[in-house]
Protein backbone atom coordinates (compact mmCIF):
# COMPACT_ATOMS: atom_id res chain seq x y z
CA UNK A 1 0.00 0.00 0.00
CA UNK A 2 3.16 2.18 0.51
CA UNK A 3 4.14 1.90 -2.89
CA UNK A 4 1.05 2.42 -4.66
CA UNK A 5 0.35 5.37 -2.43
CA UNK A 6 4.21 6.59 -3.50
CA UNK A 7 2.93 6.28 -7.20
CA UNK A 8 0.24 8.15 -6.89
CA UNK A 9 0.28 11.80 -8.23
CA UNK A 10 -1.04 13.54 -4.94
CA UNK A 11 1.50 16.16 -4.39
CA UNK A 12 1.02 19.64 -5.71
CA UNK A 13 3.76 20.42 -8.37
CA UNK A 14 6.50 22.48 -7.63
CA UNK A 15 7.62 25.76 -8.69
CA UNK A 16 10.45 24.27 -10.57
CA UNK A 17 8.14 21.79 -12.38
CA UNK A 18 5.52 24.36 -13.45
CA UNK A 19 8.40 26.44 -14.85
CA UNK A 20 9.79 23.33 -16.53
CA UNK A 21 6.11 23.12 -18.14
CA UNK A 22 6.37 26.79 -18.92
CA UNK A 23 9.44 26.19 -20.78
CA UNK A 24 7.63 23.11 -22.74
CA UNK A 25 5.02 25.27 -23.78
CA UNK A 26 2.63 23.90 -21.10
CA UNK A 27 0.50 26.82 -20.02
CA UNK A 28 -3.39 27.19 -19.04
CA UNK A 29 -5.81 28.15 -21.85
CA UNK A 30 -8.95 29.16 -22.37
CA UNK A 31 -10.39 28.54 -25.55
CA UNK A 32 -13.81 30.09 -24.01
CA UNK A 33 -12.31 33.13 -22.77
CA UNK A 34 -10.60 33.99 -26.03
CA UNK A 35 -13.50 33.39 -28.19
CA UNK A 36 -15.26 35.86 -25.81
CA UNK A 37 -13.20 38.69 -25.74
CA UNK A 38 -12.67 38.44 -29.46
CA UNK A 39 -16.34 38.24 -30.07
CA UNK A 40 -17.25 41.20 -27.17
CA UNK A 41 -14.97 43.58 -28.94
CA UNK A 42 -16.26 42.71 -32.48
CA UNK A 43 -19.92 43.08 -30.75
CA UNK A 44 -19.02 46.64 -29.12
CA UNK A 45 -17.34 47.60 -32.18
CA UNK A 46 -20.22 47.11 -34.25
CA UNK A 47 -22.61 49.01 -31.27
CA UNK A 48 -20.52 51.66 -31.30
CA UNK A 49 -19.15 52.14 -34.68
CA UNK A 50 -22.04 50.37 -36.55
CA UNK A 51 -22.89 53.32 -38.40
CA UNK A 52 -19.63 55.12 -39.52
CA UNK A 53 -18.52 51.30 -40.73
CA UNK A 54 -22.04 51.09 -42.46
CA UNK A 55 -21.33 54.16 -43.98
CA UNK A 56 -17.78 53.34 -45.04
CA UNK A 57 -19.09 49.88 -46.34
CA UNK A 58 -21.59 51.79 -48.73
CA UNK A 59 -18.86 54.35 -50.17
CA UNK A 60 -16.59 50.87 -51.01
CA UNK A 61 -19.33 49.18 -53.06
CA UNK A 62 -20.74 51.91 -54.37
CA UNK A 63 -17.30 52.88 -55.68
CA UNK A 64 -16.72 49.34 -56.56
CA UNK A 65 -19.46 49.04 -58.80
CA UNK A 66 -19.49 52.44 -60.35
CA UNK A 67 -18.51 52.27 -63.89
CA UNK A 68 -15.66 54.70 -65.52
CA UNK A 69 -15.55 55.34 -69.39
CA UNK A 70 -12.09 55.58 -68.72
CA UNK A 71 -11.58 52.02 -67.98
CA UNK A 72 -12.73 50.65 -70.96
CA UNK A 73 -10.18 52.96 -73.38
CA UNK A 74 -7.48 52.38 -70.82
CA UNK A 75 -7.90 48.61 -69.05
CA UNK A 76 -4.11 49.18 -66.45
CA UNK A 77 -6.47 52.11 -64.52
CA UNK A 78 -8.82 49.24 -63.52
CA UNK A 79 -5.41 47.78 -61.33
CA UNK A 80 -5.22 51.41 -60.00
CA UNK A 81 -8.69 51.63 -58.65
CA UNK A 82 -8.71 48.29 -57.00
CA UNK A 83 -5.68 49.41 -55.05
CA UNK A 84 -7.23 52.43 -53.64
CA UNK A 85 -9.93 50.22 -53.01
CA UNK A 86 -7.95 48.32 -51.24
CA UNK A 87 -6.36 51.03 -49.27
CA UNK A 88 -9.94 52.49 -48.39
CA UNK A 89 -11.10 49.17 -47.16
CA UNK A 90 -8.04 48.27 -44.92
CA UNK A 91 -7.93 52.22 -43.27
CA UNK A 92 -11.67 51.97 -42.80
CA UNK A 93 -11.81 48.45 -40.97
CA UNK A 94 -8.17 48.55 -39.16
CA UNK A 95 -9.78 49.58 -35.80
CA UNK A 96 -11.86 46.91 -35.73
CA UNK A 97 -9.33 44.47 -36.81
CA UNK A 98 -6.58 46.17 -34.83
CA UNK A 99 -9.13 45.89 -31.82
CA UNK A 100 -9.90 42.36 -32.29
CA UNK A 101 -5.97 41.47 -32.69
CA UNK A 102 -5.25 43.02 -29.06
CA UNK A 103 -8.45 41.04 -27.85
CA UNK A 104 -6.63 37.81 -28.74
CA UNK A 105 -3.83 38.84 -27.04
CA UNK A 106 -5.50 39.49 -23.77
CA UNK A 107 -6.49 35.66 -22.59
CA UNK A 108 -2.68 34.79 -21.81
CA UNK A 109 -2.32 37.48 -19.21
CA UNK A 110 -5.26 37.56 -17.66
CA UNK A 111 -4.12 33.56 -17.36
CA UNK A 112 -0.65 34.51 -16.69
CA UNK A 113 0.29 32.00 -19.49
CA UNK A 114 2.19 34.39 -22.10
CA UNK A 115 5.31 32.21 -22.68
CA UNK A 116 7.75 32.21 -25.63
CA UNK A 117 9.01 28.46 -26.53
CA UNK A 118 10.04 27.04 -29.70
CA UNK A 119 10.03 23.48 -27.76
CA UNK A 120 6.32 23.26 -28.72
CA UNK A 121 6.70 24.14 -31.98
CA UNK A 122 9.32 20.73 -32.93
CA UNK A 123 8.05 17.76 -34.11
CA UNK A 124 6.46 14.99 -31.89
CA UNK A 125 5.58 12.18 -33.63
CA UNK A 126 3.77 10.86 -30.63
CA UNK A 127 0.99 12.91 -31.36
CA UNK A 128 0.77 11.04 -34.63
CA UNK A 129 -0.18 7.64 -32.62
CA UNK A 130 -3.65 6.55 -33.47
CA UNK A 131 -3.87 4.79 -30.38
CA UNK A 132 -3.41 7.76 -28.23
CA UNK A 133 -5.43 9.98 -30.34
CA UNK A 134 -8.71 7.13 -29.59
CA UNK A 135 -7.73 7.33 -25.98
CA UNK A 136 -8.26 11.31 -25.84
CA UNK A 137 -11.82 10.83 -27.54
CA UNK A 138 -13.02 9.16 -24.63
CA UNK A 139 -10.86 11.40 -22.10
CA UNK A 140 -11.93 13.16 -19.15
CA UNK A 141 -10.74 16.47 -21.09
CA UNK A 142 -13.01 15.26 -24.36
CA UNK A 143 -16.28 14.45 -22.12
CA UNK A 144 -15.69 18.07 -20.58
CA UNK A 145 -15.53 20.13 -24.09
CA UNK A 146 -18.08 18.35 -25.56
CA UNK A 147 -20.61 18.95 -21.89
CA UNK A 148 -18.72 22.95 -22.99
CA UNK A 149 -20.18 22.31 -26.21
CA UNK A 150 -24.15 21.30 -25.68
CA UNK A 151 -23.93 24.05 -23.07
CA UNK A 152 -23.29 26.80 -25.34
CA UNK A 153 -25.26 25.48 -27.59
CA UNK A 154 -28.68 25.71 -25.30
CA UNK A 155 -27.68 28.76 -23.94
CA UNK A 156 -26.72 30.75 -27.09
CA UNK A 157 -29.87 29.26 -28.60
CA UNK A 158 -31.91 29.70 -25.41
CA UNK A 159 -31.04 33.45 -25.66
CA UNK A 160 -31.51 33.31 -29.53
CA UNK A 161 -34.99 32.07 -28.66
CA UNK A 162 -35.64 34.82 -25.95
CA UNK A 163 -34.51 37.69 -28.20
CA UNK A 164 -36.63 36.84 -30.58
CA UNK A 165 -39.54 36.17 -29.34
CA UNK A 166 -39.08 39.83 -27.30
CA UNK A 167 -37.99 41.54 -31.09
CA UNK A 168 -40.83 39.67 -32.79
CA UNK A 169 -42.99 43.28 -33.18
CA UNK A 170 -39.93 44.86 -34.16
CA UNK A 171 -38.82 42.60 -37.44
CA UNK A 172 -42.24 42.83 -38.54
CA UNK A 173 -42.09 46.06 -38.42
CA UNK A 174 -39.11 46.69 -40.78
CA UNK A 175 -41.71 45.35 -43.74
CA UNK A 176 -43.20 48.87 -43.20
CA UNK A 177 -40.55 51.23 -43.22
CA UNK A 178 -38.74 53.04 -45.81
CA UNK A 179 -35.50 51.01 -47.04
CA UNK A 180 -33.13 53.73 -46.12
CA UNK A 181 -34.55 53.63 -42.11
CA UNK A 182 -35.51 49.73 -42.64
CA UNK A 183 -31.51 48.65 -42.97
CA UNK A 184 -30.77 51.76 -39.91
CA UNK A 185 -33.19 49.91 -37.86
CA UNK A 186 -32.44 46.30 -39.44
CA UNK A 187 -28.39 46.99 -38.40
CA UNK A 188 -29.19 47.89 -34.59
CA UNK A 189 -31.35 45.23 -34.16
CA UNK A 190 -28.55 42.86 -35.44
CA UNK A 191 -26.03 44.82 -33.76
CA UNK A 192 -27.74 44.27 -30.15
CA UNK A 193 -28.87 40.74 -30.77
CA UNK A 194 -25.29 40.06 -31.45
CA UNK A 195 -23.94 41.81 -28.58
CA UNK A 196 -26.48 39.54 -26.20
CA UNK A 197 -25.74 36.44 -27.52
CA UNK A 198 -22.07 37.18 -26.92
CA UNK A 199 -23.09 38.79 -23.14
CA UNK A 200 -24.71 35.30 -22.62
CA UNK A 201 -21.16 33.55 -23.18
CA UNK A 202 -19.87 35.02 -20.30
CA UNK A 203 -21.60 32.12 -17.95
CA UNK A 204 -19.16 29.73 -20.43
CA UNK A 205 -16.44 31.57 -20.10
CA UNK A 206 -16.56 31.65 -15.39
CA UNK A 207 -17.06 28.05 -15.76
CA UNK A 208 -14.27 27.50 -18.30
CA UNK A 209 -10.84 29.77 -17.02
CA UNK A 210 -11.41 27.63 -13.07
CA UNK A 211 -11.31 23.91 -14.54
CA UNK A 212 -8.80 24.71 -17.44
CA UNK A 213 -6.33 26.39 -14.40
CA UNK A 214 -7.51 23.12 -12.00
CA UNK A 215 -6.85 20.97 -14.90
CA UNK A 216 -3.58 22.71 -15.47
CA UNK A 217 -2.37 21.97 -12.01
CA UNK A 218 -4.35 18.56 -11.69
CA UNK A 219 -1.94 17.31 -14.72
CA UNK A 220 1.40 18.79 -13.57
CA UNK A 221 0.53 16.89 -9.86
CA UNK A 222 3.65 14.56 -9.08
CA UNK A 223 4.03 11.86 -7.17
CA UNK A 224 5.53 11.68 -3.40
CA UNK A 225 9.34 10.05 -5.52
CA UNK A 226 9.06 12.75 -7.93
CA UNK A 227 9.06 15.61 -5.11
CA UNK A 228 12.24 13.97 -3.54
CA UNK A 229 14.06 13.71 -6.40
CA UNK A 230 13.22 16.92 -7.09
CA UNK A 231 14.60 18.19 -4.12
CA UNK A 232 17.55 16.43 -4.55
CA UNK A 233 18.14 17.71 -7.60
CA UNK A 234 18.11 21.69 -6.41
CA UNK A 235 18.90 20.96 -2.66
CA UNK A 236 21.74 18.16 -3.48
CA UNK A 237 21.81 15.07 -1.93
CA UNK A 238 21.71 15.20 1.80
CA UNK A 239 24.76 12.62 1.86
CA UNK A 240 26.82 14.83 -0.42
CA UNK A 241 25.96 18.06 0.85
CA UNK A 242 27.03 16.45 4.43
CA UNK A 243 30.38 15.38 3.27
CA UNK A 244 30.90 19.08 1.52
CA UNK A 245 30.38 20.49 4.84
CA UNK A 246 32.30 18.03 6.54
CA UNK A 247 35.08 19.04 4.04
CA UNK A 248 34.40 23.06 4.42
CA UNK A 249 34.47 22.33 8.22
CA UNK A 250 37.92 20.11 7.99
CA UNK A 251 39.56 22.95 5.49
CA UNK A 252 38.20 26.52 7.88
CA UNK A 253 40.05 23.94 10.88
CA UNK A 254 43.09 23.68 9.17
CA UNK A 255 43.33 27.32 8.05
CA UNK A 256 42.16 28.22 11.91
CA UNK A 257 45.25 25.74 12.71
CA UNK A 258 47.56 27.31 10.21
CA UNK A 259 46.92 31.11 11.85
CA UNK A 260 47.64 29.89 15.33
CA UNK A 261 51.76 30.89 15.17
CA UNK A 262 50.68 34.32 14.13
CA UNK A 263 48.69 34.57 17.72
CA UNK A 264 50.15 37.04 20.26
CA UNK A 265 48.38 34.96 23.18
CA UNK A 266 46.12 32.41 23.60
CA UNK A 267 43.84 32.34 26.33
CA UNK A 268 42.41 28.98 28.27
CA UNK A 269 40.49 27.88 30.41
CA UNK A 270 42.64 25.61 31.33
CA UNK A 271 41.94 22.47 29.68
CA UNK A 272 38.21 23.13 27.96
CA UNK A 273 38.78 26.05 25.80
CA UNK A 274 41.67 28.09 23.70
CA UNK A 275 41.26 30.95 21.86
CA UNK A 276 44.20 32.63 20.06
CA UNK A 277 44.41 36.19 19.79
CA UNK A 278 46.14 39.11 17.60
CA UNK A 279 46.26 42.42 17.91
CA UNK A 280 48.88 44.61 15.59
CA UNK A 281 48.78 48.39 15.50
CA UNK A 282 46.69 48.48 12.36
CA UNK A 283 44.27 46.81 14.12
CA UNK A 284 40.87 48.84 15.22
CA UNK A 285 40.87 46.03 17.98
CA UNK A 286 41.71 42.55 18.75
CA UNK A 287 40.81 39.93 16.86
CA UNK A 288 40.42 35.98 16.74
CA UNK A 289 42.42 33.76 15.48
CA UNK A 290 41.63 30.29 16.57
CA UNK A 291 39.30 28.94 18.79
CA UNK A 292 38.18 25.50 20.17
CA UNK A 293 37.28 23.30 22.82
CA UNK A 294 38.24 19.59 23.89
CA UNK A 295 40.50 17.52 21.53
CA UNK A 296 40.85 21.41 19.08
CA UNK A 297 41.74 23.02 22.46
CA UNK A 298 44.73 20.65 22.57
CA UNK A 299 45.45 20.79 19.43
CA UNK A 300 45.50 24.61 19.98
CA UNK A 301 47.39 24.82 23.01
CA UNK A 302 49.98 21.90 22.00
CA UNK A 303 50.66 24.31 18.47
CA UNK A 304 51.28 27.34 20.38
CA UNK A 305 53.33 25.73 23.06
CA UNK A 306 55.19 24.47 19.51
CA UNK A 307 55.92 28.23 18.16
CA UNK A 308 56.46 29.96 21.89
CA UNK A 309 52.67 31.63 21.63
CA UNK A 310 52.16 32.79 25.61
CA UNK A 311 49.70 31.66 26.72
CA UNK A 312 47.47 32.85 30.05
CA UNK A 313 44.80 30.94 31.91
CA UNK A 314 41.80 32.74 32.30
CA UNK A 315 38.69 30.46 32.76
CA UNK A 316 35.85 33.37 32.71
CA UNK A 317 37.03 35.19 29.35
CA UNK A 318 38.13 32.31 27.63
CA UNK A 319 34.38 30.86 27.84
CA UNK A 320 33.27 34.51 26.85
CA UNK A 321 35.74 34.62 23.91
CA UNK A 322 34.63 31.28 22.74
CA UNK A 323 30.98 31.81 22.75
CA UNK A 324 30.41 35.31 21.58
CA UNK A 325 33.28 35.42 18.95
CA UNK A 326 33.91 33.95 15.74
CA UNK A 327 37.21 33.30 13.80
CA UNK A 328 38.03 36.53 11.78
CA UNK A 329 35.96 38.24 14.06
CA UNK A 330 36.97 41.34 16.35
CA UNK A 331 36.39 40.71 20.22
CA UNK A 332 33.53 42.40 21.52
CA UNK A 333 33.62 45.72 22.96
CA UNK A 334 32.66 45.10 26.10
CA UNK A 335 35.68 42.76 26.27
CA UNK A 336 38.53 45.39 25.57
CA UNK A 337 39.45 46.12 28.96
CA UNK A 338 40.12 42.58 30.08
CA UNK A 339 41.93 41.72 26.61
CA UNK A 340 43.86 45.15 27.45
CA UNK A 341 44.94 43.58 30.91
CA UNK A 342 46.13 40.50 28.57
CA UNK A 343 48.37 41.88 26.33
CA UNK A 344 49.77 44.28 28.14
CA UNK A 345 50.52 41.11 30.39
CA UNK A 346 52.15 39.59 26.73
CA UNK A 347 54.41 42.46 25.84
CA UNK A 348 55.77 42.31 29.59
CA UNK A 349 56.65 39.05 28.71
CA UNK A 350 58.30 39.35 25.21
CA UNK A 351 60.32 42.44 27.34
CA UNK A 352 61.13 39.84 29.90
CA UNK A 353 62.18 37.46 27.27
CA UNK A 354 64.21 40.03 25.34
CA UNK A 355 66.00 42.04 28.05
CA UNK A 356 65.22 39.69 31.45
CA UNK A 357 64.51 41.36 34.70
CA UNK A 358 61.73 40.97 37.52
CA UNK A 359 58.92 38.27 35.70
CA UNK A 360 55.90 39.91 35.26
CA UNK A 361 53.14 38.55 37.16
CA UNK A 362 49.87 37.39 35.31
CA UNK A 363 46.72 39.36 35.47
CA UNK A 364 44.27 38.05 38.07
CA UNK A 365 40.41 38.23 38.35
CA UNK A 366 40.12 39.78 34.81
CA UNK A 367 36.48 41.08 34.94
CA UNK A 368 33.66 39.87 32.14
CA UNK A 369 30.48 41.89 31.78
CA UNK A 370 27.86 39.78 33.10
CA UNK A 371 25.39 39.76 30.11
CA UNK A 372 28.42 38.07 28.11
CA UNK A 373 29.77 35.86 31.53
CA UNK A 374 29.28 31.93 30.37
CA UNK A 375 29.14 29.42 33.46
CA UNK A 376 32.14 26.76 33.78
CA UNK A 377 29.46 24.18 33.22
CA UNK A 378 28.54 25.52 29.71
């Protein structure tokens, strides 16, 4: 049951798989939603500009079939008056055109699905099983656009039916009005049947965007495996992303190790802890070396006592340098006055060392602020 439960597609899909579909060409679509806007503009273009592109219309066939003399002695100005035609026709329908052109543009970000991929445009011969093709007749998707399909059908013709039962009086009445006002009247009512049967598709087209986006997700689902692999994949392997730490952790130690000589004084506590300090006069303040505890204590003190570090015991600070320092780091300020006590302690020594005299005595009781004062059990 663990396995068939691990095959299962029950996980939501990841970021990095819906961008892989992205890159596919997998996005949501709406077929619904762009027939609608397409078909709203078209309608409101028509409402609104019904007239001035009736007008326009007119002027082209009336131009079209108006007969020149000229023609007939001279056949090449026929090619001439088609093009300016032409060039009438296109200026007087590019808004509606140009209109309906943005309109088709709109479903993929109002879907957030505007990608650019050449993937989906190479050949995938797949597609050309007839096996698979059978299998998406009878799909889930299929039954759904052809339920989509008898549902606009009864409402568009439900609304047909409405409209024109409610306009019945009015087509009769073109029969008795003059043909100029007849096609007016004849053009609005066409215009605003139109624009309602396209209103009605709206019901479509709130039922439509949900399932296409649920389907979209339902198909990019993955499986329990998939998500682990996945986060293997952009996480690493826990196993190898341990031993790179492992190594990080083993070269930082060996670098700590490496600065230890360069310490003016480490600092112990006396067995638990070491930390090495340095301070030189382009320093700001004193900063750490090396630090450690247990076995990298040792290895600490054994390295200094190797390269004549001094070394001072101090139990209190050397538990405060250890746990509120890091290597690289400057000590903190509240620290400066006991770390002064230190190396002033250290170049007493190095004068002892260098010239002899009375051995200078080791600082006692060196004070740590309590709100950085770390007990010997920690």
């Amino acid at each position: 049951m663990a396995e068939d439960s691990d095959l299962e597609k029950t996980e939501q899909p990841t970021g990095r798989r819906i961008e892989k579909a992205r890159e596919e060409g997998q996005v949501p679509r709406s077929r619904e939603l762009g027939s609608f806007l397409v078909l709203m503009v078209a309608a409101s273009a028509f409402w609104l500009l019904g007239s001035w592109l009736a007008e326009r219309a007119t002027t082209l066939v009336r131009q079209g079939l108006t007969m020149d003399a000229a023609f007939l002695k001279e056949p090449h100005q026929a090619l001439l008056r088609l093009t300016d035609l032409g060039q009438y026709a296109l200026i007087s329908f590019s808004p509606l055109v140009l209109a309906m052109a943005v309109a088709a543009l709109i479903p993929p970000f109002l879907l957030n699905s505007w990608v650019l991929s050449t993937k989906s445009l190479m050949p995938n011969f797949g597609r050309m099983n007839p096996m698979t093709g059978i299998g998406r007749m009878f799909s889930w998707n299929s039954l759904m656009e052809l339920f989509k399909s008898v549902l606009k059908a009864l409402l568009i013709g439900g609304v047909a039916v409405i409209l024109l039962w409610n306009e019945w009086a009015d087509i009769f009445g073109l029969l008795a009005q003059p043909l100029d006002e007849g096609l007016a009247s004849a053009g609005k009512l066409l215009t605003f049947t139109f624009l309602m049967l396209v209103a009605a598709m709206i019901l479509i087209v709130l039922a439509d965007v949900p399932f296409q986006v649920w389907q979209y997700y339902d198909k990019l689902k993955m499986t329990k495996d998939e998500v682990k692999r996945e986060m293997k994949e952009s996480d690493g392997d826990p196993q190898v992303k341990g031993r790179i730490r492992s190594l990080q952790r083993e070269a930082a130690r060996k670098r700590m190790m490496a600065a230890v000589p360069q310490a003016d004084v480490i600092v112990t506590n006396p067995t638990h802890y070491a930390v090495a300090l340095s301070y030189k006069e382009n320093m700001a303040a004193p900063k750490v070396l090396a630090k450690g505890m247990g076995v990298i204590a040792q290895k600490i003190r054994a390295l200094g006592l190797e390269h004549g570090v001094p070394m001072l015991e101090a139990p209190p600070l050397a538990r405060a340098l250890f746990r509120h320092t890091e290597i690289d780091d400057q000590i903190p300020g509240t620290l400066y006055a006991a770390v002064a006590e230190v190396l002033a302690y250290v170049y007493q020594l190095n004068r002892w060392r260098a010239k002899g005299g009375d051995y200078p005595l080791p600082p006692k009781a060196l004070e740590v602020p309590p709100e950085l004062f770390v007990p010997e059990a920690a």
